[in-house]
Protein backbone atom coordinates (compact mmCIF):
# COMPACT_ATOMS: atom_id res chain seq x y z
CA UNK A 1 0.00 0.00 0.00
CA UNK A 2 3.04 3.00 0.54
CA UNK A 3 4.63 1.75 -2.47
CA UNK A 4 1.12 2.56 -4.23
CA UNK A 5 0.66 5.87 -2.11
CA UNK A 6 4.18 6.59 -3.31
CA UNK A 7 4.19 5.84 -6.86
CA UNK A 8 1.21 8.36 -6.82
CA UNK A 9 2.91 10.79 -5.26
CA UNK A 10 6.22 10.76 -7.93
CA UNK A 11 3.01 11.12 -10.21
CA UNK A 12 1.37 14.10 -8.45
CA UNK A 13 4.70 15.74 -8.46
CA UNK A 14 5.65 14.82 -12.38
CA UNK A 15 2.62 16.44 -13.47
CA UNK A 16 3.55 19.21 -11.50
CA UNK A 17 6.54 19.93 -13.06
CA UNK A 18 5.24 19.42 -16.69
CA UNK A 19 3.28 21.99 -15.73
CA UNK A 20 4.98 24.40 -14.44
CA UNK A 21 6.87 24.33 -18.04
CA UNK A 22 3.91 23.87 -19.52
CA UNK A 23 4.81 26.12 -22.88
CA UNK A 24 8.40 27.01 -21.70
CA UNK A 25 12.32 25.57 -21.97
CA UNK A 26 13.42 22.73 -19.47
CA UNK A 27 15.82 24.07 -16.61
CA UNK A 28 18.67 21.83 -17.78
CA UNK A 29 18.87 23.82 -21.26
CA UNK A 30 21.64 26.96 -22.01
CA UNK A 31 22.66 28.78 -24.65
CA UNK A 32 26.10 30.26 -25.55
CA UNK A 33 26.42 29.93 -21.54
CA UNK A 34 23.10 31.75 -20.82
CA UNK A 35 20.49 29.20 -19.05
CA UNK A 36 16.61 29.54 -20.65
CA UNK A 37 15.08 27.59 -17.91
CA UNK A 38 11.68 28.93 -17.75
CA UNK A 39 11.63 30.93 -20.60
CA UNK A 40 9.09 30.89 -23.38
CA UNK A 41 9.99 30.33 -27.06
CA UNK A 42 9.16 34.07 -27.18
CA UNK A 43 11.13 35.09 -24.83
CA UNK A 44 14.04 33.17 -25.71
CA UNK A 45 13.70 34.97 -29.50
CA UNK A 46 13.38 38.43 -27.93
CA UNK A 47 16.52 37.65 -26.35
CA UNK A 48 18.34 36.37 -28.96
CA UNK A 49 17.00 39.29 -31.34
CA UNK A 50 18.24 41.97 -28.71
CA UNK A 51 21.95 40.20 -29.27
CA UNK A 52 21.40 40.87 -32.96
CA UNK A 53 21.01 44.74 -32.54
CA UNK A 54 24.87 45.58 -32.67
CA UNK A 55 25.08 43.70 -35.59
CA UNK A 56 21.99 45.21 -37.79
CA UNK A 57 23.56 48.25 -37.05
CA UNK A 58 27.28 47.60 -38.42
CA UNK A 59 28.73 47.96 -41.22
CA UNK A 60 32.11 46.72 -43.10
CA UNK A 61 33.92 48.77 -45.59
CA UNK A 62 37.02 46.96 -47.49
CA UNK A 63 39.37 49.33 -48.52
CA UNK A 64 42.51 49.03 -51.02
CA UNK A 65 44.23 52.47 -52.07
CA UNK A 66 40.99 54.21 -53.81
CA UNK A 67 39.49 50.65 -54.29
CA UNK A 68 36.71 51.00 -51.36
CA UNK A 69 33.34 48.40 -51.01
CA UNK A 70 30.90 49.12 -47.78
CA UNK A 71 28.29 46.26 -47.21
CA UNK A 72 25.84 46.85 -44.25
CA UNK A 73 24.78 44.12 -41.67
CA UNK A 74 21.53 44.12 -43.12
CA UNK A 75 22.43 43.61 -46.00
CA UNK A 76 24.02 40.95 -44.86
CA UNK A 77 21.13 39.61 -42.80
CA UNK A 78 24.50 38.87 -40.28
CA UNK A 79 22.92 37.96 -36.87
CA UNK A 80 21.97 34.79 -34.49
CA UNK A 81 18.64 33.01 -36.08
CA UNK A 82 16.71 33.79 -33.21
CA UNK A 83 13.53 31.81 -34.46
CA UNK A 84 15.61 28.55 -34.44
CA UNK A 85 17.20 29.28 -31.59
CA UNK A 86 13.94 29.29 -29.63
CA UNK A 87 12.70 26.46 -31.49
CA UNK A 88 15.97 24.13 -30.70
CA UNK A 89 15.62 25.29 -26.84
CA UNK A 90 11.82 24.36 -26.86
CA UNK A 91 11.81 20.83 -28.63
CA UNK A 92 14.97 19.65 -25.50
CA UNK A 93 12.81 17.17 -23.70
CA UNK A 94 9.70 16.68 -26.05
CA UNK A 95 11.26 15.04 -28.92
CA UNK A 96 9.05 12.27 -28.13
CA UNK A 97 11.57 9.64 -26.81
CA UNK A 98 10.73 8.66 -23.38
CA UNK A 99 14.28 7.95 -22.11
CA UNK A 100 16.12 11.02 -23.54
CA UNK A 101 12.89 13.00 -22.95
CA UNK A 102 13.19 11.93 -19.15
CA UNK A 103 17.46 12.83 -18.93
CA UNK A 104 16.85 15.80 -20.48
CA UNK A 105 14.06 17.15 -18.24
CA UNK A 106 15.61 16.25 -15.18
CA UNK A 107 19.41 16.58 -15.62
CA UNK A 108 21.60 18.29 -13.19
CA UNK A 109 24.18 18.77 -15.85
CA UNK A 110 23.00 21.43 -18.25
CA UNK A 111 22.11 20.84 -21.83
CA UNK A 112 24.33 23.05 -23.56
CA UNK A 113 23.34 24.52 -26.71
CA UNK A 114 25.23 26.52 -29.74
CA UNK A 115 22.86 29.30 -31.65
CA UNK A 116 22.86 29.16 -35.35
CA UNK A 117 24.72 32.59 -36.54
CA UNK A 118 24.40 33.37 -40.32
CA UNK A 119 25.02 35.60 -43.10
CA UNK A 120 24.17 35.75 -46.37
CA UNK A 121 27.55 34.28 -48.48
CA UNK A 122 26.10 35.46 -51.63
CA UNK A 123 25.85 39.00 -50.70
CA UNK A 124 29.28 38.86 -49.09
CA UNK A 125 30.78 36.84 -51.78
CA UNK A 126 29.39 38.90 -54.55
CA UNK A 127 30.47 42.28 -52.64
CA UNK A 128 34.20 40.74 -52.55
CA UNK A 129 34.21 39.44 -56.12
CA UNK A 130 33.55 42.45 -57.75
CA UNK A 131 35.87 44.37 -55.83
CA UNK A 132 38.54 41.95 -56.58
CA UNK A 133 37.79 42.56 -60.80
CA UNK A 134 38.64 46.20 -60.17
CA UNK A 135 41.71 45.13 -58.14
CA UNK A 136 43.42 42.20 -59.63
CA UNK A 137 45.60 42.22 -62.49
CA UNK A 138 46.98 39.57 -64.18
CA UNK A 139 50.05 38.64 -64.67
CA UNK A 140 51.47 38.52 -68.04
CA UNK A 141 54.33 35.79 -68.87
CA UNK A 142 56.97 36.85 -71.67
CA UNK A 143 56.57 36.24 -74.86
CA UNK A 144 59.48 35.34 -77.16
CA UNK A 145 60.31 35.15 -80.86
CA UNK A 146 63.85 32.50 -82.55
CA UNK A 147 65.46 34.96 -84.29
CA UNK A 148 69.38 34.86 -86.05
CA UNK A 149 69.88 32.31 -83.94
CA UNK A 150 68.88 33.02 -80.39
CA UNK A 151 65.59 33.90 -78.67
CA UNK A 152 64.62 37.33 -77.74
CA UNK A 153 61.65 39.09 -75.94
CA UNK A 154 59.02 40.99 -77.55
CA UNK A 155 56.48 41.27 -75.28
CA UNK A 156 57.95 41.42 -71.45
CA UNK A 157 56.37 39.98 -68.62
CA UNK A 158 54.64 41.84 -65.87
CA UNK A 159 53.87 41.37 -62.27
CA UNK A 160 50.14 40.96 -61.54
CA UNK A 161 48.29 40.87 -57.94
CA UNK A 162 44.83 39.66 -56.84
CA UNK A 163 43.18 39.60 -53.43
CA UNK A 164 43.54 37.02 -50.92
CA UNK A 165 39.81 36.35 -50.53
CA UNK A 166 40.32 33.55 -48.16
CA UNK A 167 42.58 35.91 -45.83
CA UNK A 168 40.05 38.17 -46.15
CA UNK A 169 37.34 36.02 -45.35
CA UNK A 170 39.09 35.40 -41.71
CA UNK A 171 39.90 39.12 -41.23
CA UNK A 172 35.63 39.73 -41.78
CA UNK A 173 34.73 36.73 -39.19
CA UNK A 174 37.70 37.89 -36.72
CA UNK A 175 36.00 41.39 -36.74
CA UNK A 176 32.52 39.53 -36.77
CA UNK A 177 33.56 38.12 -33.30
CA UNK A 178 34.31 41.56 -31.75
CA UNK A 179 31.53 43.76 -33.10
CA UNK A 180 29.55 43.11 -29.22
CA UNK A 181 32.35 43.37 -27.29
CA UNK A 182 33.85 46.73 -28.82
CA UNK A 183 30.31 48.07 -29.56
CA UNK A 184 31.83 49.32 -33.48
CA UNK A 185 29.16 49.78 -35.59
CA UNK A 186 31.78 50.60 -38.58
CA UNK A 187 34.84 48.51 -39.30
CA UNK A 188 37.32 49.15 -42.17
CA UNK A 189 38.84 46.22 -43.39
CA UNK A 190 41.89 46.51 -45.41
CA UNK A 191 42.11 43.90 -48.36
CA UNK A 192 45.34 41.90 -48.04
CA UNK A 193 46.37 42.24 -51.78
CA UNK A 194 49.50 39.71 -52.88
CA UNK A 195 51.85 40.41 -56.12
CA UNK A 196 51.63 37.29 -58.63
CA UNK A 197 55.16 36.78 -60.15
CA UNK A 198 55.20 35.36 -63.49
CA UNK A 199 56.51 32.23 -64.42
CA UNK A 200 58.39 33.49 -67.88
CA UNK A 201 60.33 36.50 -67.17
CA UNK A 202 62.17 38.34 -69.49
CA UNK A 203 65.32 38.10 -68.01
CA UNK A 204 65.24 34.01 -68.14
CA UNK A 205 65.30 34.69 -71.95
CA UNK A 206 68.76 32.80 -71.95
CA UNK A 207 67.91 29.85 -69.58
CA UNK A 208 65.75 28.39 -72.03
CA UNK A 209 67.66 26.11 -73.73
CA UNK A 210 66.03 27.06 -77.06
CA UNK A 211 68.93 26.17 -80.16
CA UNK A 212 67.00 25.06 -83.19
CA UNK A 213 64.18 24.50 -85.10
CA UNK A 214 62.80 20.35 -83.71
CA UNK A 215 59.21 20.50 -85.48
CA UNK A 216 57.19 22.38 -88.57
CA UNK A 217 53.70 22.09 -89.57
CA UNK A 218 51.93 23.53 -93.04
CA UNK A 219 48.32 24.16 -94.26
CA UNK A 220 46.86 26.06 -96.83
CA UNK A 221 43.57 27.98 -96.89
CA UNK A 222 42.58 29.55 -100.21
CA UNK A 223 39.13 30.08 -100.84
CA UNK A 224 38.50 30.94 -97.08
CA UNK A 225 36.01 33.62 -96.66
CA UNK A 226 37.21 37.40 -94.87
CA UNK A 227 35.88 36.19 -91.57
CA UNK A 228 37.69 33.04 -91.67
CA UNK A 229 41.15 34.18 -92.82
CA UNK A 230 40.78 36.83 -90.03
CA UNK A 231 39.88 34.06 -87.31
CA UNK A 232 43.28 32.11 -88.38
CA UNK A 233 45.24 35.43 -88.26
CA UNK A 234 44.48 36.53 -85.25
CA UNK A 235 44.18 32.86 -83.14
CA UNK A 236 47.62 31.96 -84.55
CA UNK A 237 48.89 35.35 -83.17
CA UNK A 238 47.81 34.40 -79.52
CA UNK A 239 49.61 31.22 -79.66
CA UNK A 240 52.80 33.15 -81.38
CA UNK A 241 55.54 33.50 -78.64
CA UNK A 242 54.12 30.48 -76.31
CA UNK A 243 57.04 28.67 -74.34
CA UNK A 244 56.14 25.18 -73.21
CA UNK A 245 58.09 23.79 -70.14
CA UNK A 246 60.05 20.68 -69.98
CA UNK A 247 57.54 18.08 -68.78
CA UNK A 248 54.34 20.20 -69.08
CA UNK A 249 51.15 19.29 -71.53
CA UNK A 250 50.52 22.29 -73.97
CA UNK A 251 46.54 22.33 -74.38
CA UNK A 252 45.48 24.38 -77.06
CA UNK A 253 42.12 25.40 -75.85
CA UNK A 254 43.77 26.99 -72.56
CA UNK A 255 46.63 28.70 -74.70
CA UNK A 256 44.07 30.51 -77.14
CA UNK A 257 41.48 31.62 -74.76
CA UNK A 258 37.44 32.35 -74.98
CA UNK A 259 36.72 32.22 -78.24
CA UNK A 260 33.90 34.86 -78.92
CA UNK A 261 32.90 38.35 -80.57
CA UNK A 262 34.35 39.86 -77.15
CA UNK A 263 37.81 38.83 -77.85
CA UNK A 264 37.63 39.68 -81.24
CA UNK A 265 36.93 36.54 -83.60
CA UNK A 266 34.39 37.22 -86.48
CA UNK A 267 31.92 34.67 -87.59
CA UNK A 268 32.69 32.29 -90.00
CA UNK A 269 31.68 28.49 -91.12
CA UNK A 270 32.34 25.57 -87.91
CA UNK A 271 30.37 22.10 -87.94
CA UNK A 272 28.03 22.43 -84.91
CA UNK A 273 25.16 19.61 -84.33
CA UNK A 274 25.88 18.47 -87.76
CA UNK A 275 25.65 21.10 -89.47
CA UNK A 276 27.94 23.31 -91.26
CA UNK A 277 26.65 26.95 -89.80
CA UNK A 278 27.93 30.36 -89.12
CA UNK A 279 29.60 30.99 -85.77
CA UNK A 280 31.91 33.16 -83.83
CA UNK A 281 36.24 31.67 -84.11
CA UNK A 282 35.90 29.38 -87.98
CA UNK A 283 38.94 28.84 -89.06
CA UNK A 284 40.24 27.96 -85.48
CA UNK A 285 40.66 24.09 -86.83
CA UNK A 286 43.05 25.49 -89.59
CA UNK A 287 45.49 26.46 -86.63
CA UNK A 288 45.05 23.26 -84.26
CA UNK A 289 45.36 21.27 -87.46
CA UNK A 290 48.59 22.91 -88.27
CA UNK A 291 50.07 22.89 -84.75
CA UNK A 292 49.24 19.21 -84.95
CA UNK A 293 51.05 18.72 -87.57
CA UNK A 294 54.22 20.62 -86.22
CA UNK A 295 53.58 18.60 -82.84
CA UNK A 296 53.92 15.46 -85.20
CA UNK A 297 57.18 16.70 -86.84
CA UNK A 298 58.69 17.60 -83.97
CA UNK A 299 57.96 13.68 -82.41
CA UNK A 300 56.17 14.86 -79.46
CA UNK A 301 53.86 12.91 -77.54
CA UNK A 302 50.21 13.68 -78.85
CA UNK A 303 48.21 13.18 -75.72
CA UNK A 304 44.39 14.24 -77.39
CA UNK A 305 43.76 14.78 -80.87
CA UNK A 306 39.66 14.22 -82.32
CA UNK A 307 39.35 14.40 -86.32
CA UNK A 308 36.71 16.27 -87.62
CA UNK A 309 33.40 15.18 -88.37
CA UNK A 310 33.83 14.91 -92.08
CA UNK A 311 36.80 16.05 -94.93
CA UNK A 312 37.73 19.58 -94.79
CA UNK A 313 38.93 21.04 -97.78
CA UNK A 314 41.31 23.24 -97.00
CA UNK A 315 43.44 20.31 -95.03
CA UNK A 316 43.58 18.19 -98.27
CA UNK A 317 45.14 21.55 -99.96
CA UNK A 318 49.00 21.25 -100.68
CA UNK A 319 48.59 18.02 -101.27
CA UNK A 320 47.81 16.37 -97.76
CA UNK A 321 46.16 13.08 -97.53
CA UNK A 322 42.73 13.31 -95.30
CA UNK A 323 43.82 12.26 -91.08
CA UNK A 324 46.18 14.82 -90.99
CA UNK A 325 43.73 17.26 -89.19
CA UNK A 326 42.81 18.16 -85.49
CA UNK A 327 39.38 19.54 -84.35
CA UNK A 328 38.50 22.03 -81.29
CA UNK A 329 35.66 23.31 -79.58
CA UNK A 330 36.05 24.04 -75.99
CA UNK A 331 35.87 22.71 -73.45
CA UNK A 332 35.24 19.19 -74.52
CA UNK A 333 37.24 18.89 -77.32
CA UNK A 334 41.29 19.97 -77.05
CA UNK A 335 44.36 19.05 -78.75
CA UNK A 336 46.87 18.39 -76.26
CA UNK A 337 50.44 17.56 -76.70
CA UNK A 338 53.27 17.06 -73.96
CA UNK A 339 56.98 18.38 -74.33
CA UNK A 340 59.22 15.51 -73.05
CA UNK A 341 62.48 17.07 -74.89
CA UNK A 342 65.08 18.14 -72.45
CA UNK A 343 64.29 22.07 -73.10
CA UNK A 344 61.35 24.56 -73.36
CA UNK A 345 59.67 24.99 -76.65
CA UNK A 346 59.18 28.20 -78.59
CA UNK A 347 55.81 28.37 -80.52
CA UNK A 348 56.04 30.55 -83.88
CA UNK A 349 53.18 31.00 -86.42
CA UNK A 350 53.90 32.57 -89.44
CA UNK A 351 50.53 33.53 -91.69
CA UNK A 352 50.85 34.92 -94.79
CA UNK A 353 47.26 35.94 -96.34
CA UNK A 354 48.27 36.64 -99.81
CA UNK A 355 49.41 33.08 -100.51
CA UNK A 356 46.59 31.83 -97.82
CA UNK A 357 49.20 29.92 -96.20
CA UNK A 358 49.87 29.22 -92.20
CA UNK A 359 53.09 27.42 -90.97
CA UNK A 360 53.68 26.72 -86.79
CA UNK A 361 57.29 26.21 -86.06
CA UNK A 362 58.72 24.50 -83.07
CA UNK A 363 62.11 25.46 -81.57
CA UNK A 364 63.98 24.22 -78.44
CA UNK A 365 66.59 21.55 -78.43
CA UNK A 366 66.99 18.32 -79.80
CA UNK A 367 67.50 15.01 -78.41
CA UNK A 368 68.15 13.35 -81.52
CA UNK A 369 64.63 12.09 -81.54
CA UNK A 370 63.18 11.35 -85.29
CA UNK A 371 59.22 11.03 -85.99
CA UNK A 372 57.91 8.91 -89.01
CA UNK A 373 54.43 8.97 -90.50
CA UNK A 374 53.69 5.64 -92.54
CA UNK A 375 50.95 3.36 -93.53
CA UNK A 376 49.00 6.61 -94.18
CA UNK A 377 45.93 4.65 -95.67
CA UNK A 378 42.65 6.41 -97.09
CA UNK A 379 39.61 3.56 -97.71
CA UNK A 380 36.03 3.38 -97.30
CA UNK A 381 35.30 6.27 -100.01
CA UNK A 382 31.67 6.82 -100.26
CA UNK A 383 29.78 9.90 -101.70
CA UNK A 384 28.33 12.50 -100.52
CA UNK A 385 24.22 11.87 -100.25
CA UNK A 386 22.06 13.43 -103.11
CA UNK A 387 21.43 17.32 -102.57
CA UNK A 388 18.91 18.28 -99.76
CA UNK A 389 16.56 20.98 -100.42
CA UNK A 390 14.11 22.88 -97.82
CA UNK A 391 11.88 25.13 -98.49
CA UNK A 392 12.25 28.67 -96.49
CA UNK A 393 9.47 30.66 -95.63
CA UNK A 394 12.25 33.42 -95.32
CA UNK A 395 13.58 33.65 -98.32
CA UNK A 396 11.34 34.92 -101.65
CA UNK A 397 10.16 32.09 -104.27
CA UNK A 398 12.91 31.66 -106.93
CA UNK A 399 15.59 32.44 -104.65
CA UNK A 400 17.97 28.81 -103.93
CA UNK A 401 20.54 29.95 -101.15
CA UNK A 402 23.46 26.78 -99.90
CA UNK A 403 24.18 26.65 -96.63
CA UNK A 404 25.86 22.92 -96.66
CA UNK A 405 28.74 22.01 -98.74
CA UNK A 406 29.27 18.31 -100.00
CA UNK A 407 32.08 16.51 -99.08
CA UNK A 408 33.09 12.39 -99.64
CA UNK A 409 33.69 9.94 -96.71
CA UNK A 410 36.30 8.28 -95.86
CA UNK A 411 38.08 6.16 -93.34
CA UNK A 412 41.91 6.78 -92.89
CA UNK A 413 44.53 5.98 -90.71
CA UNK A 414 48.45 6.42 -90.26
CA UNK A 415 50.86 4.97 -87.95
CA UNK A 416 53.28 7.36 -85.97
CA UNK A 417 56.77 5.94 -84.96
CA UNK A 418 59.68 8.30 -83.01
CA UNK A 419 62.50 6.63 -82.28
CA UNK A 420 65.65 8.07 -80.80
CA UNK A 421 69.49 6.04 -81.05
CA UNK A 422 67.15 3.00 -81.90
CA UNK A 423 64.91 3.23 -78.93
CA UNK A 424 61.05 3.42 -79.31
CA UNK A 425 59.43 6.44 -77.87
CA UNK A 426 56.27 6.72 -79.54
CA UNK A 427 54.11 4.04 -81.44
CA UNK A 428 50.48 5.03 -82.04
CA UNK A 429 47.96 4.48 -84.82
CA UNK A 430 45.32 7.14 -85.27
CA UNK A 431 42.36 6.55 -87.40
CA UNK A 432 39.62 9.20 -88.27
CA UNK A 433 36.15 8.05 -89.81
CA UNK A 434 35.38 11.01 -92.39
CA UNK A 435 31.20 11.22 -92.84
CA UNK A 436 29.89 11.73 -96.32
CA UNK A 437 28.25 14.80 -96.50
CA UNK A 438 24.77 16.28 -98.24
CA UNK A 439 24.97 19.88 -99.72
CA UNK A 440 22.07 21.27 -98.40
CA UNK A 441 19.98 24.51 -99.93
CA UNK A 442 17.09 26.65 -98.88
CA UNK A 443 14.58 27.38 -101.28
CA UNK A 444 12.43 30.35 -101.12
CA UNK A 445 8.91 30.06 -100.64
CA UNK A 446 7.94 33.74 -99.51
CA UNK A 447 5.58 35.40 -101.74
């Protein structure tokens, strides 16, 4: 009978306590060191918003000479999430599990909490980034030309800088952490801004290693339209002057850049989704194609090389057999090509647009290697489909306009042997599958 009188009595008092919380946080339960026994979910966010005051009211202003960003708190939305807060100090002790529920309730050790602050990293991020556009500069490797005999400069390299956004980043929290205690409501930070050496300096001009010419490749281009010829001048110009290191893998879509209108390439004919169309950088295959072939001269590894889609004309000029060519069209497709001669290698285009010829020489130093092309084989020739007409709404009745160009299939291959003193360095087939090709026309059907 007192065990029963008992047991009703631990009851009696249990239901006492639930209700005395009844709608407010658990004794055991603290925050940041602060204990919300007692509180209500409301009261806990009222005291969580009151910590957020000092930082509504800040602001941060990064400064570099006359470079100068200021981003509010607000803006920010910087401060504790006082909702959540209240919510995670509510739910301690009625998450529904009886055991934990019970431990939690009626702990003597606390149940120590950690408030949710947050920002918004987009606006910060975004504040930072275009600061650091105005900022940075980049650096600018030396450029080189072979000339009587030795290699000279004639573009020099620069020094660039850019912002340490990570340092900065730390400096932001570190001042973050003592906006309460200092009670700032405006804190400068200065942007920690580090040089970038280059990694081709002018003065290194005679630690190169560079003695002789070790590679040459040739293509012609007659009958290319203005915006084409223009496309090959001026992407075999940015690869003019290009020194590969020892050991490194020259990619050709990372030497030449974005390839657009705003870096000054004209539209001319590429093949895109099977189709021969207009589009900003054709002609940029004439250049791989004739680095390629250089690359192959010189015997250099050839790491990534895709034929195009079907025969080009202008690589079949000068008498080339079809395989000899190399497609681009960034990202996914590159030509890639490793220097493993002892020495750096000099890239030199030469264009000349009378004769509608480009040439790529290599130069560095020889290791007696020598590179062999055989067993060139073209098979498979099948011609082009019959001519494809479509009518064009566009384009008045009567008037035929071609905007395909035939071409016959093939399938090729050739092997490629470099030897050096009788040692095997490179043995490798490659084998293109040309596609026969429809001219296609538009045919006017406007009224």
């Amino acid at each position: 009978m007192g065990v029963c009188i008992l047991g009703l009595g631990g009851i009696g008092a249990t239901y006492g306590y639930e209700a005395m919380y009844n709608g407010r946080v658990y004794p055991s339960v603290t925050m940041n060191g602060t204990n919300f026994g007692g509180k209500t979910p409301a009261e806990v966010e009222m005291y969580w918003m009151k910590k957020n005051e000092p930082f509504e009211k800040s602001s941060f202003t990064f400064v570099f000479e006359n470079h100068i960003a200021t981003v509010s708190g607000t803006d920010l939305g910087l401060g504790y999430d006082a909702t959540l807060s209240a919510t995670q100090a509510y739910i301690v002790g009625r998450s529904g599990n009886l055991l934990t529920d019970t431990l939690a309730k009626f702990s003597l050790t606390p149940v120590s909490l950690t408030p949710l602050f947050r920002f918004q990293e987009d606006v910060f991020n975004d504040t930072l980034d275009q600061l650091a556009q105005r900022i940075n500069i980049p650096v600018q490797d030396a450029l080189f030309e072979f000339r009587g005999g030795k290699v000279t400069a004639f573009r020099p390299s620069k020094d660039g800088r850019e912002v340490n956004i990570e340092i900065t980043k730390t400096l932001f929290s570190d001042a973050v952490v003592n906006i309460p205690t200092v009670n700032a409501t405006s804190v400068v930070i200065p942007l920690p801004v580090q040089p970038i050496k280059p990694s081709l300096t002018t003065d290194r001009v005679n630690a190169f290693g560079i003695k002789e010419l070790i590679g040459r490749g040739y293509s012609e281009f007659q009958g290319s339209i203005p915006g084409r010829v223009h496309n090959i001048t001026l992407a075999s110009a940015k690869l003019h002057g290009i020194l590969i290191k020892p050991g490194d893998t020259f990619s050709f879509n990372e030497a030449l850049g974005d390839v657009s209108a705003a870096t000054g390439f004209q539209p001319a004919y590429i093949i895109k989704d099977g189709r021969t169309v207009l589009g900003d950088g054709g002609g940029v295959c004439q250049v791989s194609t004739t680095l390629f072939r250089a690359a192959l001269n010189a015997g250099l590894s050839i790491v990534e090389r895709r034929a195009h889609a079907y025969r080009v004309k202008y690589y079949e000029q000068a008498g080339y057999k079809p395989g000899l060519d190399a497609t681009v069209f960034a990202p996914s497709v590159d030509l890639k090509f490793k220097n493993d001669t002892p020495g750096y290698i000099l890239i030199q285009a030469k264009i000349d647009t009378k004769t509608m010829t480009v040439t790529f020489e290599l130069y560095g130093t020889s290791d007696g290697r020598k590179a062999e092309i055989y067993n060139h084989v073209v098979g498979g020739i099948t011609p082009p489909p019959p001519d494809l007409y479509q009518d064009d709404p566009t384009l008045p009745v009567g008037v035929i306009k071609q905007v395909d160009f035939a071409a016959w299939g093939a399938k090729t291959s050739f092997q490629y042997k470099v030897t050096r003193n009788g040692e095997v360095l490179e043995n490798t087939s490659f084998a293109s599958n040309f596609r026969s090709w429809q001219a296609v026309y538009l045919r006017g059907t406007k009224l």
